[in-house]
Protein backbone atom coordinates (compact mmCIF):
# COMPACT_ATOMS: atom_id res chain seq x y z
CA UNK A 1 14.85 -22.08 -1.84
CA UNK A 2 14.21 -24.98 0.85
CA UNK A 3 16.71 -26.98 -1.44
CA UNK A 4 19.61 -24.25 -1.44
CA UNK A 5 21.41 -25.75 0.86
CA UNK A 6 22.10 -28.57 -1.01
CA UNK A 7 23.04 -27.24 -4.34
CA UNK A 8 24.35 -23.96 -5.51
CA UNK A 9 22.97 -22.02 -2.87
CA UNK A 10 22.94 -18.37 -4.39
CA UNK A 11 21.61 -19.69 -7.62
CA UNK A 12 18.41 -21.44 -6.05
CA UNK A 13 18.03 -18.84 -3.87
CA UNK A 14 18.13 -15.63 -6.47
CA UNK A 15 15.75 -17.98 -8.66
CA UNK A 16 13.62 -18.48 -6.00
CA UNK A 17 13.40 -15.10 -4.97
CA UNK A 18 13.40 -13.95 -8.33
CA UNK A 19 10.03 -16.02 -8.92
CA UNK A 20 8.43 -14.89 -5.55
CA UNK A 21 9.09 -10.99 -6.43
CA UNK A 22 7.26 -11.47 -9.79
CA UNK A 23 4.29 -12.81 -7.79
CA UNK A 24 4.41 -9.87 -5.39
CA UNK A 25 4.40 -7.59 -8.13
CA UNK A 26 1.36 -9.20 -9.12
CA UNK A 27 -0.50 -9.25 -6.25
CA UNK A 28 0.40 -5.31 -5.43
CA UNK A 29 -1.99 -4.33 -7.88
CA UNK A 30 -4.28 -7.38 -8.05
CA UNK A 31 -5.26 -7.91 -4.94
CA UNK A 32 -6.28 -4.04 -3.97
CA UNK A 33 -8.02 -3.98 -7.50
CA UNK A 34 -10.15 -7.25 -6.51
CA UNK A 35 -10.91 -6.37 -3.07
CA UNK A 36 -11.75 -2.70 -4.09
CA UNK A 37 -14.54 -4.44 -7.04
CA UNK A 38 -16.29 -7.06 -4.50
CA UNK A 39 -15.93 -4.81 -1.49
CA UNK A 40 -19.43 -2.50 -0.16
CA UNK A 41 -18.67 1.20 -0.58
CA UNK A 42 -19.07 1.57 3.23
CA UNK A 43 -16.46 -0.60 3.78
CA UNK A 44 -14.30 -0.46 0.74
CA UNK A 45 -11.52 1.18 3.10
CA UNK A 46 -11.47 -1.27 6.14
CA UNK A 47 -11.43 -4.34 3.65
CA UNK A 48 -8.42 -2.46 1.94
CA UNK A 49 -6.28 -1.98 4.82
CA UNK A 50 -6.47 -5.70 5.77
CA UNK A 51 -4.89 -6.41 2.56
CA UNK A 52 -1.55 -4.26 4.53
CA UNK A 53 -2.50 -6.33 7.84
CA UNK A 54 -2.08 -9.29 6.16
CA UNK A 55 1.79 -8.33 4.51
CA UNK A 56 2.33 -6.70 8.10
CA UNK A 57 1.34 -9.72 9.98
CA UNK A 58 3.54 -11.93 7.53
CA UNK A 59 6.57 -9.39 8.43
CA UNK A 60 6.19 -10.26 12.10
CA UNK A 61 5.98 -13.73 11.79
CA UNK A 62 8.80 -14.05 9.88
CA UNK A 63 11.06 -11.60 12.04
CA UNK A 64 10.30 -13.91 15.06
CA UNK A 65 11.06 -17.07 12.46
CA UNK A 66 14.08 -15.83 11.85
CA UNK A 67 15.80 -15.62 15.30
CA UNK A 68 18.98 -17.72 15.78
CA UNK A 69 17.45 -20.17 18.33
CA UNK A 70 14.30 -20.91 16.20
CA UNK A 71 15.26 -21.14 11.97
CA UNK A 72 17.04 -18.49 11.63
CA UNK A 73 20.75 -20.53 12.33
CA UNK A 74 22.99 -22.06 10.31
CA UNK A 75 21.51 -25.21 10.15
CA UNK A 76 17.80 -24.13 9.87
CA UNK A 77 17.80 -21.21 7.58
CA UNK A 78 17.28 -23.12 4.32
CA UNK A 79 13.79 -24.31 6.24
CA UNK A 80 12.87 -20.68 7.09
CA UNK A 81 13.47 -20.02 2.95
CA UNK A 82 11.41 -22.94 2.11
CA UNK A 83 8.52 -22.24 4.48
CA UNK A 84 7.13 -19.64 1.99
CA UNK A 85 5.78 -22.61 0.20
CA UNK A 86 2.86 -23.21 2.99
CA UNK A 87 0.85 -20.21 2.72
CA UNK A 88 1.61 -20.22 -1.24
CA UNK A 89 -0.36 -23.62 -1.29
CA UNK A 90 -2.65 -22.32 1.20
CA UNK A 91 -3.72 -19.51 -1.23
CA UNK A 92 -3.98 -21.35 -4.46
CA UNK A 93 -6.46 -23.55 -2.85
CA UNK A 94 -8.56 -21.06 -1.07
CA UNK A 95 -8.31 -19.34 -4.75
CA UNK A 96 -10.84 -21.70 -5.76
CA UNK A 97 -13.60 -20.16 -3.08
CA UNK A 98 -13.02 -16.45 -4.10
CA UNK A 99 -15.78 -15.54 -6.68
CA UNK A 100 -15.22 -13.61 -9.99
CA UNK A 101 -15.51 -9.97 -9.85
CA UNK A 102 -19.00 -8.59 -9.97
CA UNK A 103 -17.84 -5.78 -11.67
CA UNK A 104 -15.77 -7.66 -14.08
CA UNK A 105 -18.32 -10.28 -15.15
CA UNK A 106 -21.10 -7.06 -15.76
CA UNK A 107 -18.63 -4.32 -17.25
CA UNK A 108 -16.56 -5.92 -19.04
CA UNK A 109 -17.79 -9.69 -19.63
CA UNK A 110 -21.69 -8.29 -19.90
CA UNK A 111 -22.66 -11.34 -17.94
CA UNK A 112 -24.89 -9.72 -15.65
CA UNK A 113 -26.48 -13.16 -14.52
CA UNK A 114 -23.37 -14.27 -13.07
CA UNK A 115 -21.95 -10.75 -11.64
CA UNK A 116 -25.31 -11.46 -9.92
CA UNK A 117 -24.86 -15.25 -8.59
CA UNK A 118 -21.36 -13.54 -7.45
CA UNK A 119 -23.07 -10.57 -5.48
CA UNK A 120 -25.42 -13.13 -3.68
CA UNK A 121 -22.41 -15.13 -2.57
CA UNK A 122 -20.26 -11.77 -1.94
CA UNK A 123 -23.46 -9.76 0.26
CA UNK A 124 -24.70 -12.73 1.89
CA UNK A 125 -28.27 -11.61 0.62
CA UNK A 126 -31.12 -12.68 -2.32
CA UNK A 127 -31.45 -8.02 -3.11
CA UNK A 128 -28.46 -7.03 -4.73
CA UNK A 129 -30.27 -4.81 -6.95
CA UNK A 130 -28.75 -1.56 -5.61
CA UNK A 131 -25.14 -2.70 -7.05
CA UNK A 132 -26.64 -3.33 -9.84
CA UNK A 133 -27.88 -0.67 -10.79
CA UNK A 134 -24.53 1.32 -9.42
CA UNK A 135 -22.60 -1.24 -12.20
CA UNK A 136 -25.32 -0.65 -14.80
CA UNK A 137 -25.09 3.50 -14.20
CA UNK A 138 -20.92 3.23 -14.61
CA UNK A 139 -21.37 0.34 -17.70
CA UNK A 140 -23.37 3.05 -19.68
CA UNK A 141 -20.44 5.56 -18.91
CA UNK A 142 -18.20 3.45 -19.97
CA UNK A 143 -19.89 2.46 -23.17
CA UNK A 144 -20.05 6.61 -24.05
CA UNK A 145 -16.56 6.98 -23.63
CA UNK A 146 -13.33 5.51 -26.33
CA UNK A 147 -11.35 3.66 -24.64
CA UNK A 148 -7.71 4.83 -22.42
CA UNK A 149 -4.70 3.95 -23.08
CA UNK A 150 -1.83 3.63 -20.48
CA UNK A 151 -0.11 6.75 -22.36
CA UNK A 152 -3.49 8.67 -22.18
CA UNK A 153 -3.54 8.56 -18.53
CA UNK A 154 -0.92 11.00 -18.31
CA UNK A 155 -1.40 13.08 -21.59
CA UNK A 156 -5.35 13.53 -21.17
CA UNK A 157 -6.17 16.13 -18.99
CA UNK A 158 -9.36 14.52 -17.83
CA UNK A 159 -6.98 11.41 -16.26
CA UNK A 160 -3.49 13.28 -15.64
CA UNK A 161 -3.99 14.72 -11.60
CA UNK A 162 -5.63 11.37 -10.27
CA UNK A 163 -2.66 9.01 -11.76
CA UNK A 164 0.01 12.35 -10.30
CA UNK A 165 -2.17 11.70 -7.06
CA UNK A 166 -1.95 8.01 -7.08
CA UNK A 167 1.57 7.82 -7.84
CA UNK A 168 2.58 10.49 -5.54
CA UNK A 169 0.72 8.52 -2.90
CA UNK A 170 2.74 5.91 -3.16
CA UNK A 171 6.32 7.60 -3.80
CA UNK A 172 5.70 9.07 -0.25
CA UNK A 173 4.90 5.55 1.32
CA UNK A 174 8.17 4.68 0.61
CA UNK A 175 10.36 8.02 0.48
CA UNK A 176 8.98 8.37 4.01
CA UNK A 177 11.88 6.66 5.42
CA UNK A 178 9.61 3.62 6.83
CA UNK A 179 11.34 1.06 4.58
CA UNK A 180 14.97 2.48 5.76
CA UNK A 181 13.73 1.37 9.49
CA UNK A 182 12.63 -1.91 8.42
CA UNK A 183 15.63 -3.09 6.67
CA UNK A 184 18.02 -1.07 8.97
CA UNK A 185 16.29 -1.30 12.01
CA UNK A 186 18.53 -3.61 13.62
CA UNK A 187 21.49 -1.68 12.63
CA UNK A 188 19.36 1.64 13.62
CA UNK A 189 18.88 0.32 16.77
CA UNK A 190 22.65 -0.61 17.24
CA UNK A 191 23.73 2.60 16.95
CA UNK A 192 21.06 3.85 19.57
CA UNK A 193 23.02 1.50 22.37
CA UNK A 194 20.39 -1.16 22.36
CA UNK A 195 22.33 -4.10 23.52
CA UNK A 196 19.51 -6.77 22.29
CA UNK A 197 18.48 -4.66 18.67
CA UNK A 198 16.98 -7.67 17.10
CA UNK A 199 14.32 -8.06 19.78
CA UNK A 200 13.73 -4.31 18.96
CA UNK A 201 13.17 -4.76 15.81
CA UNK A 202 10.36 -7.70 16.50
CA UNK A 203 8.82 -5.07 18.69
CA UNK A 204 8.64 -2.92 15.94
CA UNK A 205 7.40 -5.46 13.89
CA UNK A 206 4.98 -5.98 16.70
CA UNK A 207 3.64 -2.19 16.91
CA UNK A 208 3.53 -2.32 13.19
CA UNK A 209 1.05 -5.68 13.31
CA UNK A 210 -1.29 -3.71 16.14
CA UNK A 211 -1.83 -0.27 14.66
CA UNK A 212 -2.36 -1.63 10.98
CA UNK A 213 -5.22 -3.48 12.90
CA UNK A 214 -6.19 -0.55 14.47
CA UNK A 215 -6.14 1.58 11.22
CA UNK A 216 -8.57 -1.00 10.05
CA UNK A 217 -11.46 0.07 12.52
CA UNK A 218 -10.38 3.65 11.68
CA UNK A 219 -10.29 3.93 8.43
CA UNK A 220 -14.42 3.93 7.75
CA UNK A 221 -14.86 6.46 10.57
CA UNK A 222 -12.45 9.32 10.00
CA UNK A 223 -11.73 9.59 6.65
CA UNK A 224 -8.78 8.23 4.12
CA UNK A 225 -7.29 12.10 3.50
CA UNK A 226 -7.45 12.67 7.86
CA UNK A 227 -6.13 9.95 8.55
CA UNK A 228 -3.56 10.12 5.87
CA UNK A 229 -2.51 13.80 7.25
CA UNK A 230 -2.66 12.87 10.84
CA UNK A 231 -0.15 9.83 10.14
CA UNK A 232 1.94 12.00 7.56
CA UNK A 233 2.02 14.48 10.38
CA UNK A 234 3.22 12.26 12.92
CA UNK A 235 5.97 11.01 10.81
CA UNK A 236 7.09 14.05 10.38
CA UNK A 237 7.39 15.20 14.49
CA UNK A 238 9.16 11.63 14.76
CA UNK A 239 11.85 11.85 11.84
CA UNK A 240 12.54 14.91 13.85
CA UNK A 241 12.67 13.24 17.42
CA UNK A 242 14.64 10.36 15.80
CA UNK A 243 17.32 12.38 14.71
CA UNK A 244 17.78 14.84 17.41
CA UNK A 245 18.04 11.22 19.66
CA UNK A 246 20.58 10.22 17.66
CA UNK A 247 22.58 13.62 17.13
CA UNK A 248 22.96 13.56 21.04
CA UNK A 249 23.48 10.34 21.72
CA UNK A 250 27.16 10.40 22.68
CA UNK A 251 26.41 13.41 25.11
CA UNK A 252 23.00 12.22 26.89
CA UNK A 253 22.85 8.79 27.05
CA UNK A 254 19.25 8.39 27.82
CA UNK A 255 18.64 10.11 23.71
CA UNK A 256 18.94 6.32 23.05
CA UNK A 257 15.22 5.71 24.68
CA UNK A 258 14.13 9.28 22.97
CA UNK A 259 15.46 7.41 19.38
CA UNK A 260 13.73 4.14 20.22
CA UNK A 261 10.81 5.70 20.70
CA UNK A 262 10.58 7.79 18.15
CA UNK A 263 10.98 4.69 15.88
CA UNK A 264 8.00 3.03 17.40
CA UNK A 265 5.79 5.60 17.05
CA UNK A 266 6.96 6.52 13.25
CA UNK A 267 6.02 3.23 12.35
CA UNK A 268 2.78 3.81 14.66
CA UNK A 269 1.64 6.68 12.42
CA UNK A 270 2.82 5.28 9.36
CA UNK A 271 0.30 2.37 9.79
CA UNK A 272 -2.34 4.71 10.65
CA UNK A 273 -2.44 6.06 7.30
CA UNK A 274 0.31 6.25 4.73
CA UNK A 275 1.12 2.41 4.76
CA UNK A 276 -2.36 0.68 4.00
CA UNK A 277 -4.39 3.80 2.45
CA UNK A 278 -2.56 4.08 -0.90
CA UNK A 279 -2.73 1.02 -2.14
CA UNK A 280 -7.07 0.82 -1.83
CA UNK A 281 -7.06 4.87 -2.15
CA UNK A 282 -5.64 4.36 -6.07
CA UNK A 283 -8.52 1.80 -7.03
CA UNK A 284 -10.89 4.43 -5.88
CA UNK A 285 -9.95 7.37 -7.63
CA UNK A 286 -10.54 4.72 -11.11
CA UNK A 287 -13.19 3.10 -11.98
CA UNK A 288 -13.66 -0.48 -14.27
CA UNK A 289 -11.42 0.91 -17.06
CA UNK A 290 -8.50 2.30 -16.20
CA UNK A 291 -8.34 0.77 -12.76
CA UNK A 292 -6.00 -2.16 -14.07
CA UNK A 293 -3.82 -0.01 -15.83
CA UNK A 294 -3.83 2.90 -12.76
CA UNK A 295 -2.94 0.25 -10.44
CA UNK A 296 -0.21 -1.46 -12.51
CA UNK A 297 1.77 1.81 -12.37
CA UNK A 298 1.10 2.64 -9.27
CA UNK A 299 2.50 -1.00 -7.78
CA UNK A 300 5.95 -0.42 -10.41
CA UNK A 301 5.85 3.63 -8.74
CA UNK A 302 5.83 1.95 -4.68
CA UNK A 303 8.18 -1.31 -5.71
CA UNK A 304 10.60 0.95 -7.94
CA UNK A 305 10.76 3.54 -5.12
CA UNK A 306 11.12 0.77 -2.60
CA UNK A 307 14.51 -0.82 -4.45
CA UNK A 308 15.55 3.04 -4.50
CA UNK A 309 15.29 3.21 -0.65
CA UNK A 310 16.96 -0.58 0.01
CA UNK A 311 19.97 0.23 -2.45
CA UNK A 312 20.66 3.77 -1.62
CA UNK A 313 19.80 4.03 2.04
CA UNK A 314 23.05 2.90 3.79
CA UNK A 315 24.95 5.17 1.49
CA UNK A 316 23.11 8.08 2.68
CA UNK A 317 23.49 6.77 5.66
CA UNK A 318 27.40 6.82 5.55
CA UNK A 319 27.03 10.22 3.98
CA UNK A 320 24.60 11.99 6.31
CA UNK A 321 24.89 9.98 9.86
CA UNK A 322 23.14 10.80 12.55
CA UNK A 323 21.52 13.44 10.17
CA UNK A 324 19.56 11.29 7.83
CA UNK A 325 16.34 11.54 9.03
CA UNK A 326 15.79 15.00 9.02
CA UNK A 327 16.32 14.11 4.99
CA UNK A 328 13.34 12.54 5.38
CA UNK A 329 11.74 15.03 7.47
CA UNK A 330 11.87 17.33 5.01
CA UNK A 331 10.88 14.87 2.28
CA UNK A 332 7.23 13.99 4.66
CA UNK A 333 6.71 17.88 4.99
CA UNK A 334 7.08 18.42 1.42
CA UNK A 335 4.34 15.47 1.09
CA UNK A 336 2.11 16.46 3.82
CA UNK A 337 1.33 19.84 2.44
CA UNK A 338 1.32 18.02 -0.91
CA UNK A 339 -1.73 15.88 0.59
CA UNK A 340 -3.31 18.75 1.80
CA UNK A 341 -3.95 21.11 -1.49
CA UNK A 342 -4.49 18.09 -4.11
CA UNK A 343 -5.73 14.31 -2.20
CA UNK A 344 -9.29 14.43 -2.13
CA UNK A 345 -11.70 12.27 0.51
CA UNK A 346 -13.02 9.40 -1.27
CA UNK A 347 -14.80 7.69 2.19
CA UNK A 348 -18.08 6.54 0.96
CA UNK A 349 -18.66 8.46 -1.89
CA UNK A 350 -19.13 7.15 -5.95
CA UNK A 351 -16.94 7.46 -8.56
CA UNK A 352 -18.74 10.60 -10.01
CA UNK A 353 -18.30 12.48 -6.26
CA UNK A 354 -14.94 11.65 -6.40
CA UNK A 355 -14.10 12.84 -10.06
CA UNK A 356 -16.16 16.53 -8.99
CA UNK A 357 -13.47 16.26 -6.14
CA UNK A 358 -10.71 16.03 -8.57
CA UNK A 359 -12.08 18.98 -10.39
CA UNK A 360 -12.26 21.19 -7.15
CA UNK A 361 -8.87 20.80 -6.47
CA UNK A 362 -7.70 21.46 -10.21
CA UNK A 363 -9.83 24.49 -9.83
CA UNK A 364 -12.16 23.38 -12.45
CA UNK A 365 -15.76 23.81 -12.32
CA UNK A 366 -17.05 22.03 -15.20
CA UNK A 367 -17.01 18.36 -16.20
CA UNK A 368 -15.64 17.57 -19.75
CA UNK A 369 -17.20 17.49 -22.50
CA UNK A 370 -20.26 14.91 -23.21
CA UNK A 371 -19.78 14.11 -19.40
CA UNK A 372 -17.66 11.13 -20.21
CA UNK A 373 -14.00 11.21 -19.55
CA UNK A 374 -14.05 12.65 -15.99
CA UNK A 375 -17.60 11.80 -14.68
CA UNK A 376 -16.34 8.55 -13.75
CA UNK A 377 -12.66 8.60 -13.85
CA UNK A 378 -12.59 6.79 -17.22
CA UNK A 379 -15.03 4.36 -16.49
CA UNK A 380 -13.85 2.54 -20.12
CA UNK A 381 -11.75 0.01 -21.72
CA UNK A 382 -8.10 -0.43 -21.50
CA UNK A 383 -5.95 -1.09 -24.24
């Protein structure tokens, strides 16, 4: 993409993002996965959520890259394209410090001397004989159970409302409306009667940056569901705000700073919860075996949803007008009570507390049979 300006520009540049969106695709499930196996239970969440700080912070950097007096001008904005090379270097190198999964090398690889040389380097400390014995415990589940196929996650019954969950988790992130802001925002902000949108929508980018960081501290303290429901609710009270700024706009002109805020604090409460919590939220509800699998889906449920939003947004846009965000009111209502009745709490608990969860809110009393394909969330083999 740094070369596009030299050849056939829309060629290099749809290859080049063509390559980067396979990697992202990869990394939605991979990196939530990994950090979610090497991670302490106590802080399973706040090491999740800087996985969204990190993709957050990128945004903002980028968004301030991209104004016309820096790279992003006619002369420059091949560099700003080609700059995505640095920290894809950067990564592949520090690649080679990240140790194997624990869980991986113990579960799955039954190499429990080096899931152990891994845990020393991962805790920082010689005793790492209490997640060992947590592996060992879900390694003989696993062993007792026959292994899950993608297909069986939504067919068996033991498997079917935690992959629902996950996946409805992450519809919601992006039918919430957050991505129509971000890639509308300056437009958004146009029709609001800011006269200088693009530094609104760094500021956004800005608020974004600070309350992912914030959600970060949060996360370990109040809960995943609370915080979930508290930023759902938010959302909600905002798409509402947002809409009634821009409904009146032509008769009050100070609905423009009503609109603007609104924005600012939807995105605040979306990075409270909804925008880092699914993506480590998923890899708890599974454990070693379907985990991969559970994830995969979930990452092609949030990017499929995603290109939904970016292609059909302006259109309902057109359609609806000022009106379009009380569309998505109604859609983070819908989801909010949705949260309520069927996401369970998963802060700090094992995979066999979170499975009797699942079986509360089913209304189901009993584990299945042989204590196997529930007890740990299909603690088993993929194939």
């Amino acid at each position: 993409m740094g070369f596009s300006k030299l050849g056939p520009s829309h060629i290099l540049i749809i290859a080049g993002r063509g390559i980067s969106g396979l990697y992202c695709g990869l990394i939605s499930g991979l990196v939530p996965m990994y950090v979610g196996e090497v991670a302490p239970t106590t802080l399973r969440g706040a090491m999740g959520t800087l996985h969204q700080l990190a993709i957050v912070m990128g945004i903002l950097i980028s968004q301030i890259a991209g104004l016309d007096f820096l790279l992003g001008n006619h002369e420059l904005w091949h560099i700003l394209l080609g700059l995505t090379a640095v920290p894809a270097v950067l990564q592949s190198l520090l690649l080679f410090f990240c140790p194997e999964s624990p869980r991986y090398l113990y579960i799955r690889l039954d190499e429990e001397a080096k899931a152990k040389i891994s845990l020393k380097r991962l805790r920082g400390s010689d005793d790492v004989t209490k997640d060992i014995i947590e592996m060992r415990k879900e390694k003989e589940e696993a062993s007792s159970e026959k292994k899950v196929s993608i297909i069986q996650l939504f067919t068996s019954s033991s498997y079917r409302q935690p992959i629902l969950v996950a996946l409805m988790l992450h519809m919601v992130q992006q039918f919430s409306g957050i991505n129509a802001i971000f890639y509308y925002s300056t437009s958004i902000f146009q029709m609001a009667g800011i006269s200088q949108p693009v530094y609104a929508t760094i500021g956004v980018g800005a608020v974004n940056t600070v309350f992912t960081a914030v959600s970060v501290f949060l996360v370990e303290k109040a809960g995943r569901r609370s915080l979930f429901l508290i930023g759902m609710s938010g959302m909600f009270f905002c798409a509402i705000f947002m809409s009634v700024g821009l409904v009146l706009l032509n008769k009050l002109a100070w609905m423009s700073y009503v609109s603007m805020s609104a924005i600012f604090l939807f995105v605040s409460f979306f990075e409270i919860g909804p925008g880092p919590i699914p993506w480590f939220m998923v890899a708890e509800f599974f454990s070693q075996g379907p985990r991969p699998a559970a994830l995969a889906i979930a990452a092609f449920t949030n990017w499929t949803c995603n290109f939904i939003i970016a292609m059909c947004f302006q259109y309902i846009a057109d359609f609806c007008g000022p009106y379009v965000f009380f569309l998505f009111a109604g859609v983070v209502l819908a989801f909010t009570l949705f949260t309520f009745f069927k996401v369970p709490e998963t802060k700090g608990k094992s995979f066999e507390e979170i499975a009797a969860e699942f079986r509360k809110k089913s209304g189901s009393t009993q584990a299945p049979k042989a204590a196997v394909e529930m007890e740990f969330l299909g603690a088993t083999e993929t194939v």
